[in-house]
C-alpha atoms as a PDB file:
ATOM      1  CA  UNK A   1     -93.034   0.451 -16.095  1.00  0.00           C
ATOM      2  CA  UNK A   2     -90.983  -1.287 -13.389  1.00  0.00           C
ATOM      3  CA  UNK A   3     -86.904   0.267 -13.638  1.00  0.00           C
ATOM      4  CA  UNK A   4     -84.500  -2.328 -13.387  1.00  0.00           C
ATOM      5  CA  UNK A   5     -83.009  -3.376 -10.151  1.00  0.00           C
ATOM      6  CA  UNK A   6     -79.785  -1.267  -9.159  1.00  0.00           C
ATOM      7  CA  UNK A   7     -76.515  -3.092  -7.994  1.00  0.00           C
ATOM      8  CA  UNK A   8     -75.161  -1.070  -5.300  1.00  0.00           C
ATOM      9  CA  UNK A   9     -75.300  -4.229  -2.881  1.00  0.00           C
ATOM     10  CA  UNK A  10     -73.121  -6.499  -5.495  1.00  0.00           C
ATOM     11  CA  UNK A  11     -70.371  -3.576  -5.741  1.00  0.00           C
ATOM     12  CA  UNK A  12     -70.721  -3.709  -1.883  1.00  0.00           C
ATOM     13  CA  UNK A  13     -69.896  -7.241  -2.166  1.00  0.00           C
ATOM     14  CA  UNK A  14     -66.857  -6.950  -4.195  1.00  0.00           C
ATOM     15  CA  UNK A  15     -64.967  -4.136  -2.828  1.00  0.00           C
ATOM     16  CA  UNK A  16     -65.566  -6.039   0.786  1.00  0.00           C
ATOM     17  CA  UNK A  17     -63.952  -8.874  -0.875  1.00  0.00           C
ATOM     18  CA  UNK A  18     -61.174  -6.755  -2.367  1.00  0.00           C
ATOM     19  CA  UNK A  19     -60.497  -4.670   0.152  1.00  0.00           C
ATOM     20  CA  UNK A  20     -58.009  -6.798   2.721  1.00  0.00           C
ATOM     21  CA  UNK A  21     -55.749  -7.825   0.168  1.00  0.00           C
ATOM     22  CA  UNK A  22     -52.919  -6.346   2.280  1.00  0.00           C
ATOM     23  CA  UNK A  23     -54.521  -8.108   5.675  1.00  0.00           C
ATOM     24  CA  UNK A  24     -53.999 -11.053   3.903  1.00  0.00           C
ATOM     25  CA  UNK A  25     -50.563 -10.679   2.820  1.00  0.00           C
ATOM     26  CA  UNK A  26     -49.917 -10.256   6.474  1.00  0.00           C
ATOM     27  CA  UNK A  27     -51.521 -13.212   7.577  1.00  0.00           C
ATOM     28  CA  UNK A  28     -49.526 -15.047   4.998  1.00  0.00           C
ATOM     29  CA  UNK A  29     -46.296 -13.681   6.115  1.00  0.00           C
ATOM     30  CA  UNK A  30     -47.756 -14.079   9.613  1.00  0.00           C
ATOM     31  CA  UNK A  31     -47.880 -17.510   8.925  1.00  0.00           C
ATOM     32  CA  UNK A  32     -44.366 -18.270   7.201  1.00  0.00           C
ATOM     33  CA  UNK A  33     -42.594 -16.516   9.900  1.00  0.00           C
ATOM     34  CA  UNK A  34     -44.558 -18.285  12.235  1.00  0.00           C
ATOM     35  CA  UNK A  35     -43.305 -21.777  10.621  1.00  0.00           C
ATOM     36  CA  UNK A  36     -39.745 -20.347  10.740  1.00  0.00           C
ATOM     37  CA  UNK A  37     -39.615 -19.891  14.068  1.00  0.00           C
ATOM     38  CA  UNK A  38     -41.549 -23.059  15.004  1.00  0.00           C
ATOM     39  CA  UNK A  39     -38.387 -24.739  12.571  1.00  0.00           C
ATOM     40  CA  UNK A  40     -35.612 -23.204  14.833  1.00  0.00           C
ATOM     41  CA  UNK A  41     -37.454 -23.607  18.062  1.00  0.00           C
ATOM     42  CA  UNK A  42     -36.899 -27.584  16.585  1.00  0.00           C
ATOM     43  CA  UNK A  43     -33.523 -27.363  15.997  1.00  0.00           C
ATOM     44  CA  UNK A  44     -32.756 -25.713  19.115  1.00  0.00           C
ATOM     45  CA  UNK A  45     -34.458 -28.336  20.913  1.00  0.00           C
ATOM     46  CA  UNK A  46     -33.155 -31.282  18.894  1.00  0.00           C
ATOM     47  CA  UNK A  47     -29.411 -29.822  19.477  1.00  0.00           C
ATOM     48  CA  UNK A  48     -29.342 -27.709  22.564  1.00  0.00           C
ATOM     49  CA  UNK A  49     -27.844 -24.504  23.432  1.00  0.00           C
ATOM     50  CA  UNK A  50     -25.363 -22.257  21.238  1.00  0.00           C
ATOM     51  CA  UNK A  51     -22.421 -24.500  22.747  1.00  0.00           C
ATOM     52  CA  UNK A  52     -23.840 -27.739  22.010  1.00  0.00           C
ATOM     53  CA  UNK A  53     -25.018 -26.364  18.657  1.00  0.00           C
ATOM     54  CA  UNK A  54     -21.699 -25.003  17.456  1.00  0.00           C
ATOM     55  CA  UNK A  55     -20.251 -28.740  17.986  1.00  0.00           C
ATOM     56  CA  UNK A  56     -22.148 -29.617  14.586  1.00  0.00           C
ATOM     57  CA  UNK A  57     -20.056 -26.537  12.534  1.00  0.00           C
ATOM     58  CA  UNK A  58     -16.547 -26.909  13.233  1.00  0.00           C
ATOM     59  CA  UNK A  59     -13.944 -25.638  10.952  1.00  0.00           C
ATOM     60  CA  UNK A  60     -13.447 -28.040   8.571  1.00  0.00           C
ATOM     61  CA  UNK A  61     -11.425 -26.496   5.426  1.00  0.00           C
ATOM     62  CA  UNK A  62      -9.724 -22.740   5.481  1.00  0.00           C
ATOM     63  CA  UNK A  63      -9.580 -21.045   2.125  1.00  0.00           C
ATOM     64  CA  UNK A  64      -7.153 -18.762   1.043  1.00  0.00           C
ATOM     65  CA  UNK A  65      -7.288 -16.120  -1.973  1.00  0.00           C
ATOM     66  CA  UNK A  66      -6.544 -12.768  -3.982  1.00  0.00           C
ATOM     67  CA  UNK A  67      -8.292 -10.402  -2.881  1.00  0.00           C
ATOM     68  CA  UNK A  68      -7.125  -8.619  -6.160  1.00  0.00           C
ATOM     69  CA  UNK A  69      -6.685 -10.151  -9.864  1.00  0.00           C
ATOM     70  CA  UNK A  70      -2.796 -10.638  -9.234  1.00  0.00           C
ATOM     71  CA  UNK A  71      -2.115 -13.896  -7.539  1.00  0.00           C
ATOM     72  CA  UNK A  72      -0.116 -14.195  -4.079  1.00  0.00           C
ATOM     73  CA  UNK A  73       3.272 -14.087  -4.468  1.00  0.00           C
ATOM     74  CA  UNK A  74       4.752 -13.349  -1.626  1.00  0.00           C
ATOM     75  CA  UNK A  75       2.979 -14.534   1.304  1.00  0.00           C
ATOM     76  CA  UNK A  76       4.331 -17.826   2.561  1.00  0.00           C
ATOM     77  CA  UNK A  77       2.304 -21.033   2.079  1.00  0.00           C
ATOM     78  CA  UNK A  78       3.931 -22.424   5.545  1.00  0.00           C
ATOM     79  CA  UNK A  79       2.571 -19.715   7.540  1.00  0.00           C
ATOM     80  CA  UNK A  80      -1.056 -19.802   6.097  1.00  0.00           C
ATOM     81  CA  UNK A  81      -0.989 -23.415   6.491  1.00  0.00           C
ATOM     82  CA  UNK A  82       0.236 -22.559  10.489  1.00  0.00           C
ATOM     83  CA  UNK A  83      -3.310 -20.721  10.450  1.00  0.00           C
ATOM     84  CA  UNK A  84      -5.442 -23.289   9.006  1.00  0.00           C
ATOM     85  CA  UNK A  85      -4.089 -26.326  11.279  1.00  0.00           C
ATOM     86  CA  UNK A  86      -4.713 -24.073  14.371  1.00  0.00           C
ATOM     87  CA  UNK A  87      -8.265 -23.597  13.535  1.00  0.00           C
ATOM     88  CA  UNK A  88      -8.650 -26.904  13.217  1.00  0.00           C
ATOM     89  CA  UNK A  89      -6.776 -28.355  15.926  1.00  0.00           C
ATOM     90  CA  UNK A  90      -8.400 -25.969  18.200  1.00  0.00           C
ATOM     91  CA  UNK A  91     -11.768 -26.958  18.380  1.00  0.00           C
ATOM     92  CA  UNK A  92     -12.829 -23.820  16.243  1.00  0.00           C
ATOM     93  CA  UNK A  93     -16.425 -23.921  15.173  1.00  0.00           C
ATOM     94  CA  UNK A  94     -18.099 -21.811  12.874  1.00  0.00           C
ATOM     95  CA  UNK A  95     -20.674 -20.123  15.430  1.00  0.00           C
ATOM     96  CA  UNK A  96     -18.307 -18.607  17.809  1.00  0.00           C
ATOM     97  CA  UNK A  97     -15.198 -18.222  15.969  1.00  0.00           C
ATOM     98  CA  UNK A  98     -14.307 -14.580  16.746  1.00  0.00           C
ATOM     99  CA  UNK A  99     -13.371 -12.884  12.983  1.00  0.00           C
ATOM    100  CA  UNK A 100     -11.864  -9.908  14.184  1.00  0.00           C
ATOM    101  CA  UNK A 101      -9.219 -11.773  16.040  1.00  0.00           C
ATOM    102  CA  UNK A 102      -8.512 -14.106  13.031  1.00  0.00           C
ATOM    103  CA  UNK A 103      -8.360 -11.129  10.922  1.00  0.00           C
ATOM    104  CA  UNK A 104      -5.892  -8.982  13.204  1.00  0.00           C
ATOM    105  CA  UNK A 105      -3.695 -12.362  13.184  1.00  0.00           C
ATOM    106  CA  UNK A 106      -3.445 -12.904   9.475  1.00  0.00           C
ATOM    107  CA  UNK A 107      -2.487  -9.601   8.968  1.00  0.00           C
ATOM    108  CA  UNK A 108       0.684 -10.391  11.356  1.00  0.00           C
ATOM    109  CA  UNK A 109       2.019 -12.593   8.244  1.00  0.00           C
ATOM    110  CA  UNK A 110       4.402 -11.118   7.094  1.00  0.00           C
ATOM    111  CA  UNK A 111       3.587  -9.788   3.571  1.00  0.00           C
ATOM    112  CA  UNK A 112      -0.255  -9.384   4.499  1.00  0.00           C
ATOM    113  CA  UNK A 113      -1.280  -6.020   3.827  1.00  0.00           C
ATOM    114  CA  UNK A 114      -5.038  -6.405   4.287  1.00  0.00           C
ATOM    115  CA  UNK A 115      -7.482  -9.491   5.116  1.00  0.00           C
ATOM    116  CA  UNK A 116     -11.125 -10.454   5.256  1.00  0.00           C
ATOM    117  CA  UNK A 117     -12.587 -13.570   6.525  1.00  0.00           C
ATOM    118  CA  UNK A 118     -15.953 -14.984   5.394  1.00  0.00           C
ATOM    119  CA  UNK A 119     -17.979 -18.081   6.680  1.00  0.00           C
ATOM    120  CA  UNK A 120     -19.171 -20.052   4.584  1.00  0.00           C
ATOM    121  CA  UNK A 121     -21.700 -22.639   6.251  1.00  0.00           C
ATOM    122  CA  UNK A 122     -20.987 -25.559   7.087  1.00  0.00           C
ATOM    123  CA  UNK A 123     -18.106 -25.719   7.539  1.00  0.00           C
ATOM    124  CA  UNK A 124     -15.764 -23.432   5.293  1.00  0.00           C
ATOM    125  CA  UNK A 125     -13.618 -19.809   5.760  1.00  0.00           C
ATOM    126  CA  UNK A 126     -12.868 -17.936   3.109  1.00  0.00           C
ATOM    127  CA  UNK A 127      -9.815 -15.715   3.957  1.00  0.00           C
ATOM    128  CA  UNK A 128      -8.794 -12.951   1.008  1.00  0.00           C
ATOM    129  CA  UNK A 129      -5.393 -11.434   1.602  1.00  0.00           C
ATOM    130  CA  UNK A 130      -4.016  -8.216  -0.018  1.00  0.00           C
ATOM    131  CA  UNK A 131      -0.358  -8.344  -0.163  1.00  0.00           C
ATOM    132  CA  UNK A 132       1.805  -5.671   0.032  1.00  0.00           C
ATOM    133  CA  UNK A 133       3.319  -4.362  -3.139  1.00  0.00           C
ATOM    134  CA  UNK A 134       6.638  -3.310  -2.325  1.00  0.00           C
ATOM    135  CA  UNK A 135       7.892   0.341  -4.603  1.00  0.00           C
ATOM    136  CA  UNK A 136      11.098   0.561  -2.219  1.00  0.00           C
ATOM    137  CA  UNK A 137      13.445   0.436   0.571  1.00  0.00           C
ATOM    138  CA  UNK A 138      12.929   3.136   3.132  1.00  0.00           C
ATOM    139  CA  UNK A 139      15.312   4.545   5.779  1.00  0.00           C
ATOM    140  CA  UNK A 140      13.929   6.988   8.677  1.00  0.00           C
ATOM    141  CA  UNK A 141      16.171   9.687   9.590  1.00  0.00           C
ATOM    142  CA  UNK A 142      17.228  11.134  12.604  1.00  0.00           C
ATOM    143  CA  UNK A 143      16.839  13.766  14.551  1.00  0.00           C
ATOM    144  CA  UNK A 144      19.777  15.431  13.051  1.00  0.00           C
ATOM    145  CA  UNK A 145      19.483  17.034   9.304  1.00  0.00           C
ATOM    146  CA  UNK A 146      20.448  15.015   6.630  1.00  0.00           C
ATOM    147  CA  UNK A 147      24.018  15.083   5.445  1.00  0.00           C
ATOM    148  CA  UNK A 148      26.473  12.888   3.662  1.00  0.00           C
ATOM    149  CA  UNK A 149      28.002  11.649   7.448  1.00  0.00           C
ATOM    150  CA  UNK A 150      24.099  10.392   8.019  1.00  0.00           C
ATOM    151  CA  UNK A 151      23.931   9.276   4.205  1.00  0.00           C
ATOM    152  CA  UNK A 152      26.887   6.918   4.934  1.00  0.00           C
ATOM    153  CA  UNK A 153      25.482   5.610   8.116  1.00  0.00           C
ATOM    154  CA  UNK A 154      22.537   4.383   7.320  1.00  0.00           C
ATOM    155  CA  UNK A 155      23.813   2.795   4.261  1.00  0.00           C
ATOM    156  CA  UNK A 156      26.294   0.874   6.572  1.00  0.00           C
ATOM    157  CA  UNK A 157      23.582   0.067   8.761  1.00  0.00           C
ATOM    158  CA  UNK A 158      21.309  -1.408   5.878  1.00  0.00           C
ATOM    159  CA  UNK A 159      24.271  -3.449   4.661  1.00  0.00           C
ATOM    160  CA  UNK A 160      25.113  -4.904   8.122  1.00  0.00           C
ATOM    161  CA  UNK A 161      21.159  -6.243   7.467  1.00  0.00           C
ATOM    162  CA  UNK A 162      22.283 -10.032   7.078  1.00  0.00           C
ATOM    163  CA  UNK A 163      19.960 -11.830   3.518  1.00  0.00           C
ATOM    164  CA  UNK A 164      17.881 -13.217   6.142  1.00  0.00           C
ATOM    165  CA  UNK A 165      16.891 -10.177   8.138  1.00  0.00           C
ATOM    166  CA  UNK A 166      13.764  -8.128   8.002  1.00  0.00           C
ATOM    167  CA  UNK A 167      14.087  -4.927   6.363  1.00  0.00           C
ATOM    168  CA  UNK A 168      12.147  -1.902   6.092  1.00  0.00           C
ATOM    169  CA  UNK A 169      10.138  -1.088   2.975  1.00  0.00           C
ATOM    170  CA  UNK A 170       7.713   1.209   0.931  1.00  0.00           C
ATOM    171  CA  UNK A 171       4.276  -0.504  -0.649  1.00  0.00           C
ATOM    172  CA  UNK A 172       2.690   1.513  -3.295  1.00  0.00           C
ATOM    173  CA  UNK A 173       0.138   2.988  -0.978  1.00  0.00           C
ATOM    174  CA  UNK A 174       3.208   4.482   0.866  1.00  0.00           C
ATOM    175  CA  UNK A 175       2.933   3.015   4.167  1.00  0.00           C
ATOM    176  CA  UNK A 176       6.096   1.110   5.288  1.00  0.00           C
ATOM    177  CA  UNK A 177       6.074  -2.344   6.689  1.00  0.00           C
ATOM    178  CA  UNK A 178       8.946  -4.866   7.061  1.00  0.00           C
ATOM    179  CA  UNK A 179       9.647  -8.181   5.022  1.00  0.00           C
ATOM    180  CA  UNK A 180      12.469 -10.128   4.563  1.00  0.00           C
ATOM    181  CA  UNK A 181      13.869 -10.228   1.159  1.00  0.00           C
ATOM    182  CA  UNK A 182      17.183 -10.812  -0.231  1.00  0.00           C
ATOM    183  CA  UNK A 183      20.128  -8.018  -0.585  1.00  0.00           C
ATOM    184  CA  UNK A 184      20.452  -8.938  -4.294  1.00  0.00           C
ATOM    185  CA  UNK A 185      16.597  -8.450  -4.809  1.00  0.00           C
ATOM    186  CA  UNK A 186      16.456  -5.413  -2.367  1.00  0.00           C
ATOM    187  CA  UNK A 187      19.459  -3.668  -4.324  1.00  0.00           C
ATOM    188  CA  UNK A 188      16.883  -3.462  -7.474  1.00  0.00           C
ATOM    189  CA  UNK A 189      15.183  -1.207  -5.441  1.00  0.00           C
ATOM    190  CA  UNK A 190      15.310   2.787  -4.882  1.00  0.00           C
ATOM    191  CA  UNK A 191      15.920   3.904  -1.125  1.00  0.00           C
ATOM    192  CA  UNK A 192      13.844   6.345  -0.396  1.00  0.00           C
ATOM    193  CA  UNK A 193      14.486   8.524   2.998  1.00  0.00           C
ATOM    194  CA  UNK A 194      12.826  10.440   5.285  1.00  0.00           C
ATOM    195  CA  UNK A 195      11.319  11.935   8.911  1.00  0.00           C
ATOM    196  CA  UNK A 196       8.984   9.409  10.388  1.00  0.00           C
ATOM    197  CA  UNK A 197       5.985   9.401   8.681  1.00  0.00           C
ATOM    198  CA  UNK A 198       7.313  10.865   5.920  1.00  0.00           C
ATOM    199  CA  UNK A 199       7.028   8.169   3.593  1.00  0.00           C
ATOM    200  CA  UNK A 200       4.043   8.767   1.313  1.00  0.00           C
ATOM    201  CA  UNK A 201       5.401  12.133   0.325  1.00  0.00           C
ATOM    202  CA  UNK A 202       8.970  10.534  -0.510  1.00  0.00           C
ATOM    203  CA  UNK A 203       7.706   8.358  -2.286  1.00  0.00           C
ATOM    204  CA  UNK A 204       5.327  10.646  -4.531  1.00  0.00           C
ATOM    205  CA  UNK A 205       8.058  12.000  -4.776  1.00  0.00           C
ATOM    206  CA  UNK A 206       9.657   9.558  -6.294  1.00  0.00           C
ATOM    207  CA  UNK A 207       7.167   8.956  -8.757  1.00  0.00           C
ATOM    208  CA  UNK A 208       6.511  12.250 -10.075  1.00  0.00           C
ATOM    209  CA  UNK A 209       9.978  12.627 -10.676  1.00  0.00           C
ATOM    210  CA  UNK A 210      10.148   9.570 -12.908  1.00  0.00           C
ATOM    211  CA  UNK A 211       8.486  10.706 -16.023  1.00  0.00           C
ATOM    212  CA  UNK A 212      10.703  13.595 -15.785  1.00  0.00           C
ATOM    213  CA  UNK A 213      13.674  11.695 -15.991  1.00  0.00           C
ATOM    214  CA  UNK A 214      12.749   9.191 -18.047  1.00  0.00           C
ATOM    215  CA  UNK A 215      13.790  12.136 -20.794  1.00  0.00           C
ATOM    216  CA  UNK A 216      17.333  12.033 -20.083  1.00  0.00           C
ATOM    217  CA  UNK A 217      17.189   8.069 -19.564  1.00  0.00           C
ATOM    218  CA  UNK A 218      17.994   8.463 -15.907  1.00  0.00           C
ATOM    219  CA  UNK A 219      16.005   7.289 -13.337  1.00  0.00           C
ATOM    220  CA  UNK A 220      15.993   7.705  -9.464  1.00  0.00           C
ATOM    221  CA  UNK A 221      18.496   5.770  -7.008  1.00  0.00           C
ATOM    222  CA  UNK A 222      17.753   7.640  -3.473  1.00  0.00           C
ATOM    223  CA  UNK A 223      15.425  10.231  -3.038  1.00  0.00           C
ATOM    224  CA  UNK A 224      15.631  12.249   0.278  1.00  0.00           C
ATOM    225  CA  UNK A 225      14.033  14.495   2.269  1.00  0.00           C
ATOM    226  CA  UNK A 226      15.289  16.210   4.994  1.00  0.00           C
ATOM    227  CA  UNK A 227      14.354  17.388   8.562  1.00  0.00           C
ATOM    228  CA  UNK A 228      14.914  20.728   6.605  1.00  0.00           C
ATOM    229  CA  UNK A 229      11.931  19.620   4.254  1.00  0.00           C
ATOM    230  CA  UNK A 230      14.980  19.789   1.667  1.00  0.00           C
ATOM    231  CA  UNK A 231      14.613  17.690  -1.343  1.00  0.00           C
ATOM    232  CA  UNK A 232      18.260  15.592  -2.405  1.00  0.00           C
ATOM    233  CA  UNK A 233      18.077  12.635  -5.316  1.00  0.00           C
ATOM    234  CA  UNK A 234      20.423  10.650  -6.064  1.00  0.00           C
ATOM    235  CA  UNK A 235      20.443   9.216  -9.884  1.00  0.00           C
ATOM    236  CA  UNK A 236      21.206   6.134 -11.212  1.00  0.00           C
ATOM    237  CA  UNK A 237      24.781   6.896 -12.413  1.00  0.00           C
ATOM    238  CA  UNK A 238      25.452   8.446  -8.570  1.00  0.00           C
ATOM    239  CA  UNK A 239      24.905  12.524  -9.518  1.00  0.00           C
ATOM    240  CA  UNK A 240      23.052  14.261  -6.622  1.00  0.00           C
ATOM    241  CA  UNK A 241      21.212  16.783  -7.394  1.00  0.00           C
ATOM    242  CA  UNK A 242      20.231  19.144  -4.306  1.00  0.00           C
ATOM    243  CA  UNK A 243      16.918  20.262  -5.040  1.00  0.00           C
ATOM    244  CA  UNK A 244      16.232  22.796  -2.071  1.00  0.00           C
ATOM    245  CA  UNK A 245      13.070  23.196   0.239  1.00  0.00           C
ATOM    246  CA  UNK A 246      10.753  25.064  -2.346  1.00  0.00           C
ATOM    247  CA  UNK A 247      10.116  24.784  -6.327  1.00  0.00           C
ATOM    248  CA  UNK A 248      11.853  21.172  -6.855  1.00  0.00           C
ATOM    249  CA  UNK A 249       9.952  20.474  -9.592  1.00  0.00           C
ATOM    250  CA  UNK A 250      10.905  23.704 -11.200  1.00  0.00           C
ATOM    251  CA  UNK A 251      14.675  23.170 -10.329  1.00  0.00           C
ATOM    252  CA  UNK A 252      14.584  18.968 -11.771  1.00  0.00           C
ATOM    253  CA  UNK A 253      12.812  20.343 -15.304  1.00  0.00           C
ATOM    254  CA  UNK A 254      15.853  22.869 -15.603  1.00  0.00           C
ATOM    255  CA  UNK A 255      18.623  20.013 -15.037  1.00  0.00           C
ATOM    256  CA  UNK A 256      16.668  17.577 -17.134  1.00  0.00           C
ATOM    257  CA  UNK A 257      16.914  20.709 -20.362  1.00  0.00           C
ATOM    258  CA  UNK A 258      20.418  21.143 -19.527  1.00  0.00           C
ATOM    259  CA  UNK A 259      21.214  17.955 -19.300  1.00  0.00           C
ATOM    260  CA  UNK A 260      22.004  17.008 -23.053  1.00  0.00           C
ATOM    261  CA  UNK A 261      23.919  20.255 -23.769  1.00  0.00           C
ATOM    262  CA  UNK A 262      26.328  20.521 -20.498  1.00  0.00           C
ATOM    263  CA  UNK A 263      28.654  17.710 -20.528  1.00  0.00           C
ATOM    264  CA  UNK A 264      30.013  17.875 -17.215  1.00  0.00           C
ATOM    265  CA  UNK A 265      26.431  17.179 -15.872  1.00  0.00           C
ATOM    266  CA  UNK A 266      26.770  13.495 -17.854  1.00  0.00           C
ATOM    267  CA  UNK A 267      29.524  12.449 -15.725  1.00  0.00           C
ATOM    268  CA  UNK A 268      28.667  10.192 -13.041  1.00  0.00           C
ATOM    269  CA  UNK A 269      29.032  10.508  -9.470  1.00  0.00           C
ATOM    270  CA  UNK A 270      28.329  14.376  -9.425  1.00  0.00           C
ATOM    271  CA  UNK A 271      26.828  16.875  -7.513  1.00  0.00           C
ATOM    272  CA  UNK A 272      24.605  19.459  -8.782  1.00  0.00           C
ATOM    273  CA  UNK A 273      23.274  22.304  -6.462  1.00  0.00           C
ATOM    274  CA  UNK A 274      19.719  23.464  -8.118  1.00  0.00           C
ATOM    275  CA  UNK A 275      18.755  25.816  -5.179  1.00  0.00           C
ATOM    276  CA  UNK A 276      20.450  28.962  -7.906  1.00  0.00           C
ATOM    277  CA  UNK A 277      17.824  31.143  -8.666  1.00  0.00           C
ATOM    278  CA  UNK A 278      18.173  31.068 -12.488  1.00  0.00           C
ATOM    279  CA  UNK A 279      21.254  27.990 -12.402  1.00  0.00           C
ATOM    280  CA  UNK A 280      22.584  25.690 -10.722  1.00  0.00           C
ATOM    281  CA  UNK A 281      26.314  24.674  -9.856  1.00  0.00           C
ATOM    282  CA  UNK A 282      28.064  21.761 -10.493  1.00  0.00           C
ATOM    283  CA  UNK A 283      30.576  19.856  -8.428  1.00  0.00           C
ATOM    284  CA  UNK A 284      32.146  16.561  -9.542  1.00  0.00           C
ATOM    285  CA  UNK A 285      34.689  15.444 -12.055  1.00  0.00           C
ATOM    286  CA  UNK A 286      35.753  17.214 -15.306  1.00  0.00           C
ATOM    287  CA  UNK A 287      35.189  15.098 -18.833  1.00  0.00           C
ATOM    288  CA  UNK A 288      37.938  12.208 -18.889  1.00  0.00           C
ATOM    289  CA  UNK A 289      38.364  13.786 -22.420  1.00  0.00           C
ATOM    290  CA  UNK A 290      40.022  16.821 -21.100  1.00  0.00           C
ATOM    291  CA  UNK A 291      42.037  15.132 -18.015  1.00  0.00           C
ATOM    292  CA  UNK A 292      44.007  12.027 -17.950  1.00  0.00           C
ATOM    293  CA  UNK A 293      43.065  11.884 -14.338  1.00  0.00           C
ATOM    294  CA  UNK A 294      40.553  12.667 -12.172  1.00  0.00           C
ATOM    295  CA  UNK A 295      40.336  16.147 -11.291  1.00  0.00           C
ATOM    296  CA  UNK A 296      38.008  17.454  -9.033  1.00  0.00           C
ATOM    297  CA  UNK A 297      36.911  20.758  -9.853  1.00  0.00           C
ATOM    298  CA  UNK A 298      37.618  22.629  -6.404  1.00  0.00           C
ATOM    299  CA  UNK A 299      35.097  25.655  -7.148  1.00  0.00           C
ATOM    300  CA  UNK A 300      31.779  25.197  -8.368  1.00  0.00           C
ATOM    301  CA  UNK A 301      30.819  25.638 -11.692  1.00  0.00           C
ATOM    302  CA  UNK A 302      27.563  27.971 -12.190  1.00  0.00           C
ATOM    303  CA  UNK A 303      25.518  27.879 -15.111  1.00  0.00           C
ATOM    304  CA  UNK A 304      23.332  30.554 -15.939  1.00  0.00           C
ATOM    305  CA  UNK A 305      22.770  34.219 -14.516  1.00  0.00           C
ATOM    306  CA  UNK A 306      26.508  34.914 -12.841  1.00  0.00           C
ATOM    307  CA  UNK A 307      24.868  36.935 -10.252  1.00  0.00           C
ATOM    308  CA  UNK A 308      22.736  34.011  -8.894  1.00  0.00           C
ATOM    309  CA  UNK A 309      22.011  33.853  -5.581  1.00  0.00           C
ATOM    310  CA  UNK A 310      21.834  30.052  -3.242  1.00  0.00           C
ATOM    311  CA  UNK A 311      18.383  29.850  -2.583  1.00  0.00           C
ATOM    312  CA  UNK A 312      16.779  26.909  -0.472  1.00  0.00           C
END
């Protein structure tokens, strides 16, 4: 009896036929970039070179956002607009315009913290602007050490600032940058004061001591620190308190428990030296209860172990 005819030819068959499914993907994508390139070797030829082709994308609208949620509020409208007109005025196209340059411009306005610039074809930029967010005024020091001579002169020299005057200031990232702003609106705001590059410490600073505070309901006026590396704040009812080069945060939470139980250190104006291993001392005026004038106290007052020694 004759056996049936094997198949080994038709599986032949269809595996050959299977078997250059990735050649002809290739060819297909061989094909489409093929067609591409054929496309731009039209335009090219229809428009001309880069030059002649960037004539058809000029600038025709400039864009300016958030980069964040908030809104701009303090960047001015007639300097962007300044930006915009001499992009268009210009001649700039959308080709060649160089975005590094634009970007390092914009962030000239004052205000402008960061920018980015997008294109947007045909004719569009998209410029986002971070603006600074100002946390204070700042005021280097000198070379000298701090004291209250070089306290006094640079508060002179911020007031001889006239309203229209750029001043220095603090953003929340630390960095310091200048703006104009008014002295009634800049007067809202805590000076902070330190070596050069100093500012990003000040200011944490600042903001750790807040919460801290915030338990007496006081808050921070001036915060300083020295060429020493000596902490000094000032609070809002004018009581220094001279915090020292080393534990500050220890020497603030021991003011801020004696606080409600030693009157004297309610009295504004003050000056409380921290830097007692154990106290503190207090300089300043007694409680207009117990003088009808005002009487300086001419030796400091220490509170806590009598045989504290004046640390830094």
């Amino acid at each position: 009896m004759a056996k049936p005819p094997s198949r080994p030819l038709a599986k032949a068959d269809a595996a050959s036929s299977a078997a250059p499914l990735h050649s002809r993907r290739s060819v297909v994508l061989g094909v489409s970039l093929m067609a591409m390139l054929l496309a731009a070797a039209g335009v090219f030829a229809a428009l001309g070179t880069l030059p002649q082709l960037a004539r058809h994308f000029p600038v025709e609208r400039v864009v300016f956002v958030s980069a964040g949620p908030e809104r701009l509020v303090e960047v001015s409208n007639e300097e962007l607009e300044r930006v915009a007109e001499a992009l268009q005025t210009r001649g700039a196209n959308m080709l060649q315009l160089d975005l590094i340059a634009l970007k390092a411009a914009i962030k000239q306005i004052t205000w402008v913290r960061e920018a980015t610039v997008r294109r947007q074809f045909p004719g569009t930029l998209e410029v986002a602007i971070e603006e600074h967010r100002v946390a204070a005024r700042w005021a280097a020091l000198s070379v000298k050490p701090a004291s209250a001579e070089n306290t006094e002169s640079a508060d002179s020299a911020e007031s001889d600032q006239g309203a229209e005057s750029k001043r220095p200031l603090v953003n929340t990232f630390g960095e310091v940058f200048s703006a104009q702003m008014s002295d009634e609106r800049a007067d809202q705001l805590p000076l902070l004061r330190g070596p050069a590059d100093s500012s990003a410490e000040v200011l944490t600073r600042m903001v750790s001591a807040a919460p801290v505070l915030t338990e007496i309901s006081r808050s921070a006026r001036e915060v300083t620190l020295t060429e020493r590396r000596a902490w000094r704040v000032v609070l809002d009812n004018g009581t220094a308190l001279e915090l020292g080069r080393t534990d500050s945060d220890v020497r603030l939470a021991r003011f801020v428990r004696a606080y409600p139980q030693v009157v004297v250190l309610q009295n504004p104006n003050g000056n409380v030296d921290l830097r007692y291993a154990g106290g503190f001392a207090i300089k300043g005026t007694l409680p207009a209860a117990k003088a009808k004038s005002t009487t300086k106290v001419e030796s400091p007052t220490r509170v806590g172990n009598g045989r504290s020694t004046l640390m830094h």
